[in-house]
Protein backbone atom coordinates (compact mmCIF):
# COMPACT_ATOMS: atom_id res chain seq x y z
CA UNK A 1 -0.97 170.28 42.05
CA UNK A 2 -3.29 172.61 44.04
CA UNK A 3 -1.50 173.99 47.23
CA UNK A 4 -3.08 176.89 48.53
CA UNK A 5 -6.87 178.07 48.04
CA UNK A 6 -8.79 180.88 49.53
CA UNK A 7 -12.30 181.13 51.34
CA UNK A 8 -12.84 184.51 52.71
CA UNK A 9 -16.35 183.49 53.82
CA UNK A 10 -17.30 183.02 57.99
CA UNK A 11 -18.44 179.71 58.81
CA UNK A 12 -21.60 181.42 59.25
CA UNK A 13 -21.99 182.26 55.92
CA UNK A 14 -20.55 179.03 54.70
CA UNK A 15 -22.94 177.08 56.44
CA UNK A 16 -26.01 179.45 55.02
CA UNK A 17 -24.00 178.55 51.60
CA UNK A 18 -24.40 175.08 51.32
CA UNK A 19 -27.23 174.30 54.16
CA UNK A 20 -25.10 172.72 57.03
CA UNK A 21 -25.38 173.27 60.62
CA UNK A 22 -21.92 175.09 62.10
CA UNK A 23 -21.20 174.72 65.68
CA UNK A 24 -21.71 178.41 67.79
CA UNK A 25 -18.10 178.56 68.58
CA UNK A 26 -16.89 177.75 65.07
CA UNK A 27 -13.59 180.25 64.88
CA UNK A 28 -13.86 180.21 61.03
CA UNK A 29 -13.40 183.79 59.74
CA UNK A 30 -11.96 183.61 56.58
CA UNK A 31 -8.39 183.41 54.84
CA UNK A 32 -5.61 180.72 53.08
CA UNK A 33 -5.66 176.71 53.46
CA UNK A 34 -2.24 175.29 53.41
CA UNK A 35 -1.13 171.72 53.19
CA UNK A 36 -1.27 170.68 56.87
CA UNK A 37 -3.47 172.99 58.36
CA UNK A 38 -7.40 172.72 59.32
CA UNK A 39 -10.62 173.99 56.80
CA UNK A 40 -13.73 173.70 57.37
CA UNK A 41 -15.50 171.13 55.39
CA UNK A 42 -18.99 169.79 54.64
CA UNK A 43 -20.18 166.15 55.61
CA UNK A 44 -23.05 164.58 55.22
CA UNK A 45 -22.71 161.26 57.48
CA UNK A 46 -22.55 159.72 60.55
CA UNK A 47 -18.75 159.49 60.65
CA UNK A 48 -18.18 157.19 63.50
CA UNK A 49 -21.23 154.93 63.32
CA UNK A 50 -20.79 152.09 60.82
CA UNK A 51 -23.75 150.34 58.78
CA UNK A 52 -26.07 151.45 56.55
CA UNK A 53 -27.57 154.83 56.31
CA UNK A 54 -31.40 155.40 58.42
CA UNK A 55 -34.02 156.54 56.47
CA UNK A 56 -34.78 160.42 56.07
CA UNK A 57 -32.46 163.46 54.84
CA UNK A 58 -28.96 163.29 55.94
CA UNK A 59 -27.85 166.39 58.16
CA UNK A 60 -24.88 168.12 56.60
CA UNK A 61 -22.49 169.71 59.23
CA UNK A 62 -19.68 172.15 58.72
CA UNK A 63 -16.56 170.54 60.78
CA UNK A 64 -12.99 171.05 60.68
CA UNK A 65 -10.50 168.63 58.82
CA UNK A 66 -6.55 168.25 58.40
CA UNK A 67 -6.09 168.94 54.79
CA UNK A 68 -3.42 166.07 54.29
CA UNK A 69 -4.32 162.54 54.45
CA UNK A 70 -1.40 160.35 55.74
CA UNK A 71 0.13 158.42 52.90
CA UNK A 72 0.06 154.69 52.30
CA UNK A 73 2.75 152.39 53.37
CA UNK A 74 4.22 151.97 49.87
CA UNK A 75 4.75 155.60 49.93
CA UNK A 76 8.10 155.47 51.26
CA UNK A 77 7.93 158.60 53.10
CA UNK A 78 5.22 159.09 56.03
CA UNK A 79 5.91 162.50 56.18
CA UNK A 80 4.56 163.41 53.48
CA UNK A 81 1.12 164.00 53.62
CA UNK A 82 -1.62 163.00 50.45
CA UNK A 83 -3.17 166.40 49.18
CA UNK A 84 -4.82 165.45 46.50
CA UNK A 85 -6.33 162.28 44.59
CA UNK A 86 -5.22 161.94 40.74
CA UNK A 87 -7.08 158.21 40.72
CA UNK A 88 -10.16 157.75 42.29
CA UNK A 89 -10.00 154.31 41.54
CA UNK A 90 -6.32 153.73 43.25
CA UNK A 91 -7.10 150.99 46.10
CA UNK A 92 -6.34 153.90 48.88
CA UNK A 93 -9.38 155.93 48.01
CA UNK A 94 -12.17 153.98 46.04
CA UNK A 95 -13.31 152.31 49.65
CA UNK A 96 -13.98 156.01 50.63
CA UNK A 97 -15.58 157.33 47.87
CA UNK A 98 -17.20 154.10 47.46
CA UNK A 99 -19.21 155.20 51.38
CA UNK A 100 -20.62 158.15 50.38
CA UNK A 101 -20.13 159.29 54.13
CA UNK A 102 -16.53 159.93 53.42
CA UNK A 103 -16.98 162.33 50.93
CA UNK A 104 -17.04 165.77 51.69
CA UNK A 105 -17.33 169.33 50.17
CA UNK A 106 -14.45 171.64 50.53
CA UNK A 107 -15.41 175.15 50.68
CA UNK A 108 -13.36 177.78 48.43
CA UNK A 109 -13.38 181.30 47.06
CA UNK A 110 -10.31 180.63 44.69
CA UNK A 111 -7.59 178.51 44.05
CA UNK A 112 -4.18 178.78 43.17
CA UNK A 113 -2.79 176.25 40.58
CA UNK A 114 0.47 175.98 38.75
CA UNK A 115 0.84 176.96 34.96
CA UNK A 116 3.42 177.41 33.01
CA UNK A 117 7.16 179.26 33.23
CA UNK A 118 7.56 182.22 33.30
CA UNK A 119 10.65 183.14 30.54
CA UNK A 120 11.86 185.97 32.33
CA UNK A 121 12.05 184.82 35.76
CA UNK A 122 12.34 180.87 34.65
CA UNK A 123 9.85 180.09 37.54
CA UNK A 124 6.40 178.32 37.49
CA UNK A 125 3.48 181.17 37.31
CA UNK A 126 1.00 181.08 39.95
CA UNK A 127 -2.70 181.19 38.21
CA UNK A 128 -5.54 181.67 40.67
CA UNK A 129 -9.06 180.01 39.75
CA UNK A 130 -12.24 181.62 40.72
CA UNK A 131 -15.99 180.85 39.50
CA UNK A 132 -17.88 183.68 37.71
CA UNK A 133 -21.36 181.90 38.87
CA UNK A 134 -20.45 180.98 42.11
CA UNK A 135 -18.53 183.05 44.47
CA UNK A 136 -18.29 180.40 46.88
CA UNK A 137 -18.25 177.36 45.40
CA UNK A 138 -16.57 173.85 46.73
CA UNK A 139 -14.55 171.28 45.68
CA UNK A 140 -15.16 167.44 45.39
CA UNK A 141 -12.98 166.32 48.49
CA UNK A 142 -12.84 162.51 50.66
CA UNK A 143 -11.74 162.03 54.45
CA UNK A 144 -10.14 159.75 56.13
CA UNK A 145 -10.53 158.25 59.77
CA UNK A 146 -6.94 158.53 60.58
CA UNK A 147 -5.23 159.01 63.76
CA UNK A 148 -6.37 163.14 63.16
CA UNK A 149 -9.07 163.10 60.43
CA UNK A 150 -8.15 164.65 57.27
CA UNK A 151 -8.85 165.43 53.69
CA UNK A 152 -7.57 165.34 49.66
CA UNK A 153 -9.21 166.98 47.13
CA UNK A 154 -10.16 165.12 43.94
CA UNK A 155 -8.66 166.46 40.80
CA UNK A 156 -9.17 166.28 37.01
CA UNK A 157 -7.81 167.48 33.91
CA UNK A 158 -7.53 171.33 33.27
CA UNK A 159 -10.12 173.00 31.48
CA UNK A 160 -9.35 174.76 27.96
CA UNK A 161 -8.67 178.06 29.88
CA UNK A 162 -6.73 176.88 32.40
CA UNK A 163 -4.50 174.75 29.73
CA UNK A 164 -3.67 177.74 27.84
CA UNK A 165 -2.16 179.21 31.23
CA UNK A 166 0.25 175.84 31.29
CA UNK A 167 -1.70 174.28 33.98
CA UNK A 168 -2.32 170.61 34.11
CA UNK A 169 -5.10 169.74 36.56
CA UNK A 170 -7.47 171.01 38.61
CA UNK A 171 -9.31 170.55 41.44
CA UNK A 172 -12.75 168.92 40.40
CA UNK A 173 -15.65 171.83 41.49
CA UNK A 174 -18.99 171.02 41.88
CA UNK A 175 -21.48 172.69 39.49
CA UNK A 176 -23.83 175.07 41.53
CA UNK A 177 -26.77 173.37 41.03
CA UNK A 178 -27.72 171.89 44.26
CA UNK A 179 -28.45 168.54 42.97
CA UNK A 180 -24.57 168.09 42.31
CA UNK A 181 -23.63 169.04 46.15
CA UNK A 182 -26.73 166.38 47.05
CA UNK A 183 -25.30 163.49 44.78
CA UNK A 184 -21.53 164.26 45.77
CA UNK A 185 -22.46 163.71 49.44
CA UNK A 186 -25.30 161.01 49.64
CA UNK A 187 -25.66 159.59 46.15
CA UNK A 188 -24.18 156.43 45.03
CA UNK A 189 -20.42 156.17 43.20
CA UNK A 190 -22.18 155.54 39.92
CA UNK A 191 -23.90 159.38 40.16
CA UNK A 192 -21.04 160.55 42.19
CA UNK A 193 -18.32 159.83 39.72
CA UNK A 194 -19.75 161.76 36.73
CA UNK A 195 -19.22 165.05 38.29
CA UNK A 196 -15.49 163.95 37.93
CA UNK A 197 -14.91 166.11 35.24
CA UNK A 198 -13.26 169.85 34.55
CA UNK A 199 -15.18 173.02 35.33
CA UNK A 200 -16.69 174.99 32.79
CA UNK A 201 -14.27 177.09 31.11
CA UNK A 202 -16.83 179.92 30.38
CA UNK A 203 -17.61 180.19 34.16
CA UNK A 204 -13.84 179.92 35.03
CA UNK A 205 -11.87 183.50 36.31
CA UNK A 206 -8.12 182.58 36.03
CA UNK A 207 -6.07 185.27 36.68
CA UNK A 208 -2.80 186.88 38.11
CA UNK A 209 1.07 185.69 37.43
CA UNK A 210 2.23 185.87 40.56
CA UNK A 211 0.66 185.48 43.67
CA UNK A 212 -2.32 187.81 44.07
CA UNK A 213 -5.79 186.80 44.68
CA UNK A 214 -8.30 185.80 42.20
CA UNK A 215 -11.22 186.88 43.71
């Protein structure tokens, strides 16, 4: 399970990124995303307002969101907050992705994911996943309107070069083509649920046993 990722990017240069508007005081300078702490992220809907979409091109707006969506009741323990989703067709997310307004892009220079053991040390290795064609890529996340709105990231299986580092999913990111971004955040489920699928292992850079960068 992905629990850490990088963007070393200002929301400036985010925003230029992946053409959203970012609000003049946005702090965003760069650095690590925990569970439980706030990212920026990339919407595309009215949040708030319910009904249909109006007619025209959707603004997309850089705004800050919990990563950690508060579990569902059969969970069994509140506390623990929902990082990522493993089945987008569970009954807790499809409603979401189903309103394209709740799905979101989730900025990121790399990613650390689990692989295998390490023999010597008998710990889990920590590979970090970065995208030789797009420095700055993002993710395939959802939001919730909780009490403090918050995110998961959508995940997949592991690509070939990822599997041969012992990891077992990954988060799903978007292809750089800007159509991908444009379907993920306005298209329908039918379009948005193809780009479900693993990265390209050709464009993947995993690297790094322990816990350096992959930048």
């Amino acid at each position: 399970m992905t629990v850490l990722y990088r963007l070393d990017a200002t929301a400036r240069e985010i925003a230029a990124r992946f053409g959203a508007r970012a609000a003049a005081e946005d702090p965003w300078a760069g650095g690590s995303v925990s569970p439980g702490s706030f990212a920026p992220v990339v919407t595309a809907g009215r949040e708030f307002i319910a009904g249909p979409r109006p007619s025209g091109v959707a603004e997309r707006r850089l705004v800050p969101r919990l990563w950690g969506v508060p579990p569902p009741p059969s969970a069994g323990d509140p506390g623990r907050s929902v990082l990522t989703v493993r089945n987008p067709d569970s009954p807790f997310w499809i409603g979401n992705l189903r309103n394209s307004e709740f799905r979101c892009l989730v900025p990121a220079t790399a990613v650390m994911l689990w692989g295998g053991t390490d023999p010597t040390t008998g710990k889990r290795r920590q590979v970090w996943l970065s995208c030789a064609d797009q420095p700055l890529c993002a993710m395939a996340g959802v939001w919730k309107d909780s009490e403090v709105a918050s995110f998961a990231l959508l995940t997949c299986p592991a690509n070939a070069v990822l599997r041969e580092a012992g990891v077992e999913r990954m988060p799903v990111i978007l292809p750089p083509d800007p159509a991908a971004t444009h379907s993920w955040l306005v298209g329908g489920w039918d379009r948005a649920a193809t780009l479900i699928a693993p990265y390209s292992s050709h464009m993947s850079k995993p690297s790094g046993a322990g816990g350096g960068g992959g930048g």
